[in-house]
Protein backbone atom coordinates (compact mmCIF):
# COMPACT_ATOMS: atom_id res chain seq x y z
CA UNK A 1 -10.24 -48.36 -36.67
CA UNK A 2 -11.59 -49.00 -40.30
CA UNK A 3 -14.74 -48.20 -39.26
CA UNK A 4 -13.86 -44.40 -37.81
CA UNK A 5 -11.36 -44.53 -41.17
CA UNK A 6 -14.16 -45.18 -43.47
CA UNK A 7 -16.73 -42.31 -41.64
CA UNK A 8 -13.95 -40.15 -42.41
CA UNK A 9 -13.90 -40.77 -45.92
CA UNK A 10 -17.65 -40.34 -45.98
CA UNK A 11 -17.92 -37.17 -44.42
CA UNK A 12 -15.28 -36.20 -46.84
CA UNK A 13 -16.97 -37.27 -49.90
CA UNK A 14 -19.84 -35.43 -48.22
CA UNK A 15 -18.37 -32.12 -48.05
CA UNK A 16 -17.15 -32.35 -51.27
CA UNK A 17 -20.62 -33.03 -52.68
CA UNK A 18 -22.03 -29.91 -51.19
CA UNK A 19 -19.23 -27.90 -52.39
CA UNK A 20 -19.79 -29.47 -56.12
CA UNK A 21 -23.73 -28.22 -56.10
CA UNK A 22 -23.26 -24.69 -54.78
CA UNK A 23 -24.55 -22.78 -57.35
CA UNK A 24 -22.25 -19.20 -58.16
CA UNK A 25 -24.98 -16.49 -58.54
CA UNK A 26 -27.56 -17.37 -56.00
CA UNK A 27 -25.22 -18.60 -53.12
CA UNK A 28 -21.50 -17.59 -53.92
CA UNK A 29 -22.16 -14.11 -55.39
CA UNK A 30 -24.15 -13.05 -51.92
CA UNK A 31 -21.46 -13.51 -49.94
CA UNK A 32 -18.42 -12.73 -52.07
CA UNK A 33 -16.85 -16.24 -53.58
CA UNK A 34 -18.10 -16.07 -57.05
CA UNK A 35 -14.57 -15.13 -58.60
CA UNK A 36 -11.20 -15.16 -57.63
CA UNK A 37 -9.39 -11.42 -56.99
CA UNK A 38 -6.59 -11.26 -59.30
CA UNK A 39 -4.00 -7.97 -58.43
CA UNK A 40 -0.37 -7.48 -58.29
CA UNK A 41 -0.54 -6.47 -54.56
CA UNK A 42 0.30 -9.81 -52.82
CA UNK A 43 -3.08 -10.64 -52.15
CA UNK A 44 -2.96 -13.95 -54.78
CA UNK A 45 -1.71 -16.37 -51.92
CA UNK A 46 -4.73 -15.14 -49.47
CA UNK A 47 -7.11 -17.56 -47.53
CA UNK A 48 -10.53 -16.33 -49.70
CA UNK A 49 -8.82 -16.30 -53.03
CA UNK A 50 -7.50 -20.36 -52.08
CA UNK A 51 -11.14 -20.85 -51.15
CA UNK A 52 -12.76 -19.95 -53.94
CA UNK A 53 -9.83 -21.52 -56.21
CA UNK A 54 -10.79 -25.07 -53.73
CA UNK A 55 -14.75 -23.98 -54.80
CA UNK A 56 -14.01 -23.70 -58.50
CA UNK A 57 -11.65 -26.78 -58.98
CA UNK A 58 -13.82 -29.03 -57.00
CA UNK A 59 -16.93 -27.62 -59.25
CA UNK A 60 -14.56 -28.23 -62.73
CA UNK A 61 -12.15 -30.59 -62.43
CA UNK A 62 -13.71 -32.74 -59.92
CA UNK A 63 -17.29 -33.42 -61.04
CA UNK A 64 -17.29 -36.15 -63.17
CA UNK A 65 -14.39 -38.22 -60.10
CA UNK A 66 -17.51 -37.25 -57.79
CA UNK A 67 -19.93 -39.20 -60.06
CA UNK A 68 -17.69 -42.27 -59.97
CA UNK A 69 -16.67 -41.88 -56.20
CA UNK A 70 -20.52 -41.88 -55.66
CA UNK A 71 -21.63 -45.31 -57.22
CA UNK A 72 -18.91 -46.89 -55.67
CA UNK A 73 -19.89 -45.69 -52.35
CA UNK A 74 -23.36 -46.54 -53.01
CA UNK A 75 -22.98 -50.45 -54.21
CA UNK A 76 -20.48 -50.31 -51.54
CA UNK A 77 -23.46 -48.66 -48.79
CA UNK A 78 -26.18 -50.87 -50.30
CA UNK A 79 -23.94 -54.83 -50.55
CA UNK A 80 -22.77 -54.42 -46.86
CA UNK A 81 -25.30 -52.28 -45.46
């Protein structure tokens, strides 16, 4: 159980990893995430504009946790293997 638990995590951290390196104008621009579509017509709650809010916050606010989250899972990957 702690095992499947701790994959979990990993993948997690994983995903969140590629999400921090994607870079705006070569990937995000090409297919339409670069900035988030701001108009008074209801569309401020829709599924692209959260998606490229996740995109932005996890490339902002969530870099420098990432760094930190990393190490640890590294001394953690290399001490038990």
């Amino acid at each position: 159980m702690a095992l499947s638990f701790y994959g979990l995590l990993e993948a997690s951290l994983l995903v969140l990893n590629a999400i921090a390196i994607l870079n705006r104008q070569r990937f995000l621009k090409k297919i339409g995430l670069d900035a988030p579509i701001h108009s008074f017509d209801g569309q401020e709650g829709s599924v692209k504009n959260q998606i490229i809010s996740l995109i932005l916050a996890v490339q902002t606010v969530m870099r420098m946790p990432l760094i930190g989250i990393n190490i640890i899972v590294i001394f953690f990957k290399l001490i038990l293997g």
